[in-house]
PDB file of N, CA and C in Angstrom:
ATOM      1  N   UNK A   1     -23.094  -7.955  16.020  1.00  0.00           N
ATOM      2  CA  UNK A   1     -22.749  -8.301  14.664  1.00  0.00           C
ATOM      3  C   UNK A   1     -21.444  -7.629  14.246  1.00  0.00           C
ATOM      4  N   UNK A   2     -21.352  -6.399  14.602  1.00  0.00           N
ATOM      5  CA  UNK A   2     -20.153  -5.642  14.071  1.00  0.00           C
ATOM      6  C   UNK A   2     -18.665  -6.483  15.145  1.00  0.00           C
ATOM      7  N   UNK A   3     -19.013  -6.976  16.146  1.00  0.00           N
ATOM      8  CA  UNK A   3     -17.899  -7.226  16.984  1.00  0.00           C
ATOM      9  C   UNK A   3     -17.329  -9.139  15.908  1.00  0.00           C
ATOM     10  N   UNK A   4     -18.319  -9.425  15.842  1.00  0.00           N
ATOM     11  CA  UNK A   4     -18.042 -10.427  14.844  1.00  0.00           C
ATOM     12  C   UNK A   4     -17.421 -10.293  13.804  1.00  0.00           C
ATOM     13  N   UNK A   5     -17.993  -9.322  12.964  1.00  0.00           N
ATOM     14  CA  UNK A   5     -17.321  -8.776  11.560  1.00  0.00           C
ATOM     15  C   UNK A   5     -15.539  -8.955  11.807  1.00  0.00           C
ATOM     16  N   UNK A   6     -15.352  -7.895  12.879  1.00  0.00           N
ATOM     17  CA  UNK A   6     -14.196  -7.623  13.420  1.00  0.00           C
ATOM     18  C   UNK A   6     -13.021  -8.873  13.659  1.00  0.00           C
ATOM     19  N   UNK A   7     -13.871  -9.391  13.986  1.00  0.00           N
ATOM     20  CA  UNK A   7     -13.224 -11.000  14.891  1.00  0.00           C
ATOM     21  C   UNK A   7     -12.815 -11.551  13.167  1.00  0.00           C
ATOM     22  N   UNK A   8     -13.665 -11.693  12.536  1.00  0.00           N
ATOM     23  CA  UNK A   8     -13.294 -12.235  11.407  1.00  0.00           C
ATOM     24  C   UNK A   8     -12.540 -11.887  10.882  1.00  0.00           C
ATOM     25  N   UNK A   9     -12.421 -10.803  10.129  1.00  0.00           N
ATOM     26  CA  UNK A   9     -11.112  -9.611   9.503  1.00  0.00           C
ATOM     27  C   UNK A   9     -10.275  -9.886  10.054  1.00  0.00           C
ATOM     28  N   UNK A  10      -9.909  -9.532  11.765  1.00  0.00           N
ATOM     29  CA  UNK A  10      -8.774  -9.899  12.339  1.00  0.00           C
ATOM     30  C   UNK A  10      -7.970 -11.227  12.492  1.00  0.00           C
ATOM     31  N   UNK A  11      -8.712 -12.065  12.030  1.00  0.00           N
ATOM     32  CA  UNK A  11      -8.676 -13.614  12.386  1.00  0.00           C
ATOM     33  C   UNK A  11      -7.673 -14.128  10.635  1.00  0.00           C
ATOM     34  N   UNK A  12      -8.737 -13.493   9.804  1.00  0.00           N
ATOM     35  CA  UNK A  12      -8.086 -13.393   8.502  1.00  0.00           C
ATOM     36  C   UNK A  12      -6.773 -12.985   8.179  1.00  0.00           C
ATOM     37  N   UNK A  13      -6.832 -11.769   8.851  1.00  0.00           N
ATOM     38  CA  UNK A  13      -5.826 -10.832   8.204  1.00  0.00           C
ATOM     39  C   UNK A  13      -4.710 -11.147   8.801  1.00  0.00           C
ATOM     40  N   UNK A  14      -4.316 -12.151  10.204  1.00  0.00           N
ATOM     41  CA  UNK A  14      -3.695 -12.581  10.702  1.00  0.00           C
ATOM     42  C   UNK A  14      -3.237 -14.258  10.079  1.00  0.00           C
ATOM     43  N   UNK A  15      -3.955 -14.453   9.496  1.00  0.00           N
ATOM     44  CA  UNK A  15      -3.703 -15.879   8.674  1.00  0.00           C
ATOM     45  C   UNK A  15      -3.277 -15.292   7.310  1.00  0.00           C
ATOM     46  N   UNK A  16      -3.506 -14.496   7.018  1.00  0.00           N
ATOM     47  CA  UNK A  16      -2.912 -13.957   5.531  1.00  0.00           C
ATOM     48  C   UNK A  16      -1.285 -13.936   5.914  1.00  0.00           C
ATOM     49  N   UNK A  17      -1.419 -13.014   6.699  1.00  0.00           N
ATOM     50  CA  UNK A  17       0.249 -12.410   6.872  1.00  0.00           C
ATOM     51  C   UNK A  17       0.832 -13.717   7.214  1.00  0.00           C
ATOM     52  N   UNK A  18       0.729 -14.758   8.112  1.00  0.00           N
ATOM     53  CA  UNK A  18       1.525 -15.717   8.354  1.00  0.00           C
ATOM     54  C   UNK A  18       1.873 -16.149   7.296  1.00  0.00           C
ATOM     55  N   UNK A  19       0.494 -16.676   6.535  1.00  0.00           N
ATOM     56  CA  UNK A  19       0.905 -17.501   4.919  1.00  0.00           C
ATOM     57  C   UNK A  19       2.131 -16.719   3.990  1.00  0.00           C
ATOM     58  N   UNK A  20       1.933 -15.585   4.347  1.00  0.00           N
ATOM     59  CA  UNK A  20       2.808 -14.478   3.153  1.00  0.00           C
ATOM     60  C   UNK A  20       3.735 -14.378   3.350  1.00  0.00           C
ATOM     61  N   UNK A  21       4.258 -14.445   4.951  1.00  0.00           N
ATOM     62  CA  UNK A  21       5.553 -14.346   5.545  1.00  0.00           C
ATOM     63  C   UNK A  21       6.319 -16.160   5.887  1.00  0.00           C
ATOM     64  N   UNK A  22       5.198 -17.278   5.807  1.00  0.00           N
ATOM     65  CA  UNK A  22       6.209 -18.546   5.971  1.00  0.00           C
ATOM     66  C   UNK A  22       7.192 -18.867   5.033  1.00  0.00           C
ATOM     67  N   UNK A  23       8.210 -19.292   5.615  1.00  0.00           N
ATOM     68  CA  UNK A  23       9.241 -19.742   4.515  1.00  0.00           C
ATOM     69  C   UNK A  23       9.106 -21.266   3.964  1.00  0.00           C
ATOM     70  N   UNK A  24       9.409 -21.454   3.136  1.00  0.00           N
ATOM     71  CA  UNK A  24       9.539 -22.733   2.134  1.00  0.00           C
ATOM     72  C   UNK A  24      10.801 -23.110   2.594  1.00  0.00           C
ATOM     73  N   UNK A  25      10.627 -24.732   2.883  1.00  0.00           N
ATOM     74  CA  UNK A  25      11.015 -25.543   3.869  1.00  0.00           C
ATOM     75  C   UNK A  25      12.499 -25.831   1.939  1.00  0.00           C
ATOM     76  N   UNK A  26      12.033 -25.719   1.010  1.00  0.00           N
ATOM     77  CA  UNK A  26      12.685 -26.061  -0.465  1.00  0.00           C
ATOM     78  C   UNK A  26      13.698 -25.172  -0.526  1.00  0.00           C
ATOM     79  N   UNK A  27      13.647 -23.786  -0.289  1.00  0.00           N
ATOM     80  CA  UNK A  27      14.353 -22.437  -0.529  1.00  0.00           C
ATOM     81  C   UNK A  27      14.852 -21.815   0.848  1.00  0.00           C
ATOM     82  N   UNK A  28      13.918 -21.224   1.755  1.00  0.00           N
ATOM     83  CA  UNK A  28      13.876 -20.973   2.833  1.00  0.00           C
ATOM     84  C   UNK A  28      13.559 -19.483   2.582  1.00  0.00           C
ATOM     85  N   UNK A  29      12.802 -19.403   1.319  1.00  0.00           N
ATOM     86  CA  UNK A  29      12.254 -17.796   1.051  1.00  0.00           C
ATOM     87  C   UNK A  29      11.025 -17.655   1.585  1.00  0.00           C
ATOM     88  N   UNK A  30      10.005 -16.862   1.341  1.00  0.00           N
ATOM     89  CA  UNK A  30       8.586 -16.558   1.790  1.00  0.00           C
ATOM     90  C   UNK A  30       7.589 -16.354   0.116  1.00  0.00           C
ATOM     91  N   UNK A  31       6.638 -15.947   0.774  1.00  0.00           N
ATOM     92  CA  UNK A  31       5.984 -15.279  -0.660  1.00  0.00           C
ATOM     93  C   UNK A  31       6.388 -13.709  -1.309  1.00  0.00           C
ATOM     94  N   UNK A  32       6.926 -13.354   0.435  1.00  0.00           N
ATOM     95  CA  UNK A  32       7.258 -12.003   0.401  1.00  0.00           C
ATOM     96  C   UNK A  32       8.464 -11.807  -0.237  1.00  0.00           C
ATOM     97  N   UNK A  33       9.161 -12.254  -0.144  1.00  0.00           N
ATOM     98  CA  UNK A  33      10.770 -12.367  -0.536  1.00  0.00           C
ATOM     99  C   UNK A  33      11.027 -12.765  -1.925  1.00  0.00           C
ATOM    100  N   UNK A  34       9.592 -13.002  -2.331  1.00  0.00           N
ATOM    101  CA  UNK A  34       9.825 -13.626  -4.283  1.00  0.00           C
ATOM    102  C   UNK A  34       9.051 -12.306  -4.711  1.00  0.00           C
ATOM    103  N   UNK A  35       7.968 -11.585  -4.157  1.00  0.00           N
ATOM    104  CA  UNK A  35       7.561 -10.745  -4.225  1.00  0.00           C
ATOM    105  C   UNK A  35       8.401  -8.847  -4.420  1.00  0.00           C
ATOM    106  N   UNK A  36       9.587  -9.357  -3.627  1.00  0.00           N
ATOM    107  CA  UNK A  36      10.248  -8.717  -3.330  1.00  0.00           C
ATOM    108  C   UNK A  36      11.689  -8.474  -4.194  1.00  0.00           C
ATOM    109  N   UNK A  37      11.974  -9.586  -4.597  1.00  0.00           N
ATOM    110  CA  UNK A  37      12.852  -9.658  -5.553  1.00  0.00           C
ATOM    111  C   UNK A  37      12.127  -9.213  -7.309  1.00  0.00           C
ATOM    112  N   UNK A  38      10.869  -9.741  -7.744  1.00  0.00           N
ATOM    113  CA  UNK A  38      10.432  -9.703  -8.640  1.00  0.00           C
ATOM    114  C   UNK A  38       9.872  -7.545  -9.056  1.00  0.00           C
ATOM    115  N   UNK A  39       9.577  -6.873  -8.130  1.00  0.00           N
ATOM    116  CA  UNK A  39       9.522  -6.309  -8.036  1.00  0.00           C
ATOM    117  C   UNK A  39       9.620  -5.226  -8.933  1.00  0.00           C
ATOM    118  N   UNK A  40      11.841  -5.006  -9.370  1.00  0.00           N
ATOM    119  CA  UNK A  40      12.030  -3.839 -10.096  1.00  0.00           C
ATOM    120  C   UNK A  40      11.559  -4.738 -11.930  1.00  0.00           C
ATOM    121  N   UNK A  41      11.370  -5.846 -11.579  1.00  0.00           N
ATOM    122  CA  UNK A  41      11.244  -6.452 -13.290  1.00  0.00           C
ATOM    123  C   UNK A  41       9.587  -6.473 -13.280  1.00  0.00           C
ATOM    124  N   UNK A  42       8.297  -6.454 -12.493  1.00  0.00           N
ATOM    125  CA  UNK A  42       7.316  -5.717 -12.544  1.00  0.00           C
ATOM    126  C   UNK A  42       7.192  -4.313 -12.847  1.00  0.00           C
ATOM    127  N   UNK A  43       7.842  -3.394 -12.276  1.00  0.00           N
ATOM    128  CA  UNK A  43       7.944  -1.986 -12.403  1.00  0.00           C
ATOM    129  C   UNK A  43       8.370  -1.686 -13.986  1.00  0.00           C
ATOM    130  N   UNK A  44       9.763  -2.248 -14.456  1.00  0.00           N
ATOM    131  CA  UNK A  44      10.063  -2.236 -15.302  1.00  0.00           C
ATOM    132  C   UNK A  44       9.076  -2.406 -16.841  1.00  0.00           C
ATOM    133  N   UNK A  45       8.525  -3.454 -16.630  1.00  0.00           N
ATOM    134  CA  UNK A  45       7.407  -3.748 -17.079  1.00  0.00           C
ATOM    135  C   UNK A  45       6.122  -3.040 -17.748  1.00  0.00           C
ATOM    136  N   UNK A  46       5.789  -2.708 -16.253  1.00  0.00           N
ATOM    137  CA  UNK A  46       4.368  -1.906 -16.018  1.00  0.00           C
ATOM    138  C   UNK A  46       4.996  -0.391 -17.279  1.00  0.00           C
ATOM    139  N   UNK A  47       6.193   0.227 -16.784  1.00  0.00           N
ATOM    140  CA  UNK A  47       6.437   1.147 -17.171  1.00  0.00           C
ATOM    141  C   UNK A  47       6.409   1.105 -19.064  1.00  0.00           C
ATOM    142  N   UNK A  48       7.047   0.057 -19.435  1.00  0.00           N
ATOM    143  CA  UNK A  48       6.639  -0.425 -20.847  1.00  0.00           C
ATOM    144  C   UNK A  48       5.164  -0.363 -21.379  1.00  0.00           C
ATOM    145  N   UNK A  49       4.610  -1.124 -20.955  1.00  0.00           N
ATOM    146  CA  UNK A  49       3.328  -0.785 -21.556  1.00  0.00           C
ATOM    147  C   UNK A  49       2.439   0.327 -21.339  1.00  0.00           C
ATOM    148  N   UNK A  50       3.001   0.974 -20.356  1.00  0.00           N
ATOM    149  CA  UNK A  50       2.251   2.272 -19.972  1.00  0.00           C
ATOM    150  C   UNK A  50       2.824   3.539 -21.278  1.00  0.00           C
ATOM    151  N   UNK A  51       4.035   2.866 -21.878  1.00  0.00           N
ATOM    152  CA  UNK A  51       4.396   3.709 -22.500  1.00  0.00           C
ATOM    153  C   UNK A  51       3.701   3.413 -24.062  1.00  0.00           C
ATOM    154  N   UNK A  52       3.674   1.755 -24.582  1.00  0.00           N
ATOM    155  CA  UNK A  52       3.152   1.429 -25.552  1.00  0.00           C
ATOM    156  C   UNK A  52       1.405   1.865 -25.597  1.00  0.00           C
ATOM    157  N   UNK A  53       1.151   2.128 -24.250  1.00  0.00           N
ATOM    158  CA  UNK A  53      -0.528   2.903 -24.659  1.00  0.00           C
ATOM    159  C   UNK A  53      -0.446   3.975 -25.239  1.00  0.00           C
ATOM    160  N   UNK A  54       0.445   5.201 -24.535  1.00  0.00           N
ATOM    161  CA  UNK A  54       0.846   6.570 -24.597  1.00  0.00           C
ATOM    162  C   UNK A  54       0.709   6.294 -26.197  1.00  0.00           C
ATOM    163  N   UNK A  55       1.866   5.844 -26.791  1.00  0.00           N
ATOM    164  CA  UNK A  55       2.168   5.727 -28.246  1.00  0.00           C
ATOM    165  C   UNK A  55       0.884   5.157 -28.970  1.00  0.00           C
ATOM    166  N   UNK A  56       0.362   4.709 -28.741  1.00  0.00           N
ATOM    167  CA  UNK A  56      -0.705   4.051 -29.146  1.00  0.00           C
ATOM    168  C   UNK A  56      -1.937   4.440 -29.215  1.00  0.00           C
ATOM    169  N   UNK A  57      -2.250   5.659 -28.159  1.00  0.00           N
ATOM    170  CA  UNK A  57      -3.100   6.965 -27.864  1.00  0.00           C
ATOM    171  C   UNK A  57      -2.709   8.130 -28.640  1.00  0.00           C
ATOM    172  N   UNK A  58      -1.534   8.327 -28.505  1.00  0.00           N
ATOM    173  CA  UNK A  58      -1.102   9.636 -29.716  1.00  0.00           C
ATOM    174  C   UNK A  58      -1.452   9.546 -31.213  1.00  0.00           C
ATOM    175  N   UNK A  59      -1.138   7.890 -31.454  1.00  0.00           N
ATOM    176  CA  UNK A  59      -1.420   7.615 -32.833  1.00  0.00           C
ATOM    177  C   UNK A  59      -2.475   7.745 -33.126  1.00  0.00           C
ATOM    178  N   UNK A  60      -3.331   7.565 -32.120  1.00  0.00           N
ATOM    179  CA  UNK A  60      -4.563   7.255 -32.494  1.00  0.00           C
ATOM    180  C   UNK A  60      -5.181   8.812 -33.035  1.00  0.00           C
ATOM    181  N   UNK A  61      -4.878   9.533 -31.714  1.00  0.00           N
ATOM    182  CA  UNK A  61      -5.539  11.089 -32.187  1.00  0.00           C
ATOM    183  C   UNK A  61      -4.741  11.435 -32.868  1.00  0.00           C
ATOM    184  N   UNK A  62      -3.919  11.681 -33.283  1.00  0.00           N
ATOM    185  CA  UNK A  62      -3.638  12.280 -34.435  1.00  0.00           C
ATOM    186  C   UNK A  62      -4.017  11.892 -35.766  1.00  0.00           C
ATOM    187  N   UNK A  63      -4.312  10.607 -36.144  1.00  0.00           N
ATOM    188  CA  UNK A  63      -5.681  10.387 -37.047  1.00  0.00           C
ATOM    189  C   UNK A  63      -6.628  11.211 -37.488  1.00  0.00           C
ATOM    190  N   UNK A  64      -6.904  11.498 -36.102  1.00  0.00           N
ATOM    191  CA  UNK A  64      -8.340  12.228 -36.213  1.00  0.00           C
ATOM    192  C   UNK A  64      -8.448  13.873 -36.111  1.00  0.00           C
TER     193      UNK A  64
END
């Protein structure tokens, strides 16, 4: 059973990466490469609202 498990995961995880890494026949990018570009404007992002909680947590306790 466990040698199966295995077979599967590996079987998967090898069809993942292809899908993630084919290029688009439209662009000639991947998934990775939009992933990759999008990146510092995710980060950028993330970092915003991580900050609008902060502010939003301070306000809060100091209320109280």
């Amino acid at each position: 059973m466990g040698l199966l498990k295995y077979a599967f995961v590996g079987a998967a995880s090898v069809y993942a990466l292809h899908y993630i890494t084919k290029k688009r026949l439209s662009d000639g990018k991947s998934l990775l490469d939009d992933l990759i570009e999008k990146t510092p404007e995710l980060i950028k992002e993330v970092n915003h609202l991580s900050q609008n909680i902060k502010q939003d947590y301070r306000q809060t306790t100091t209320l109280y």
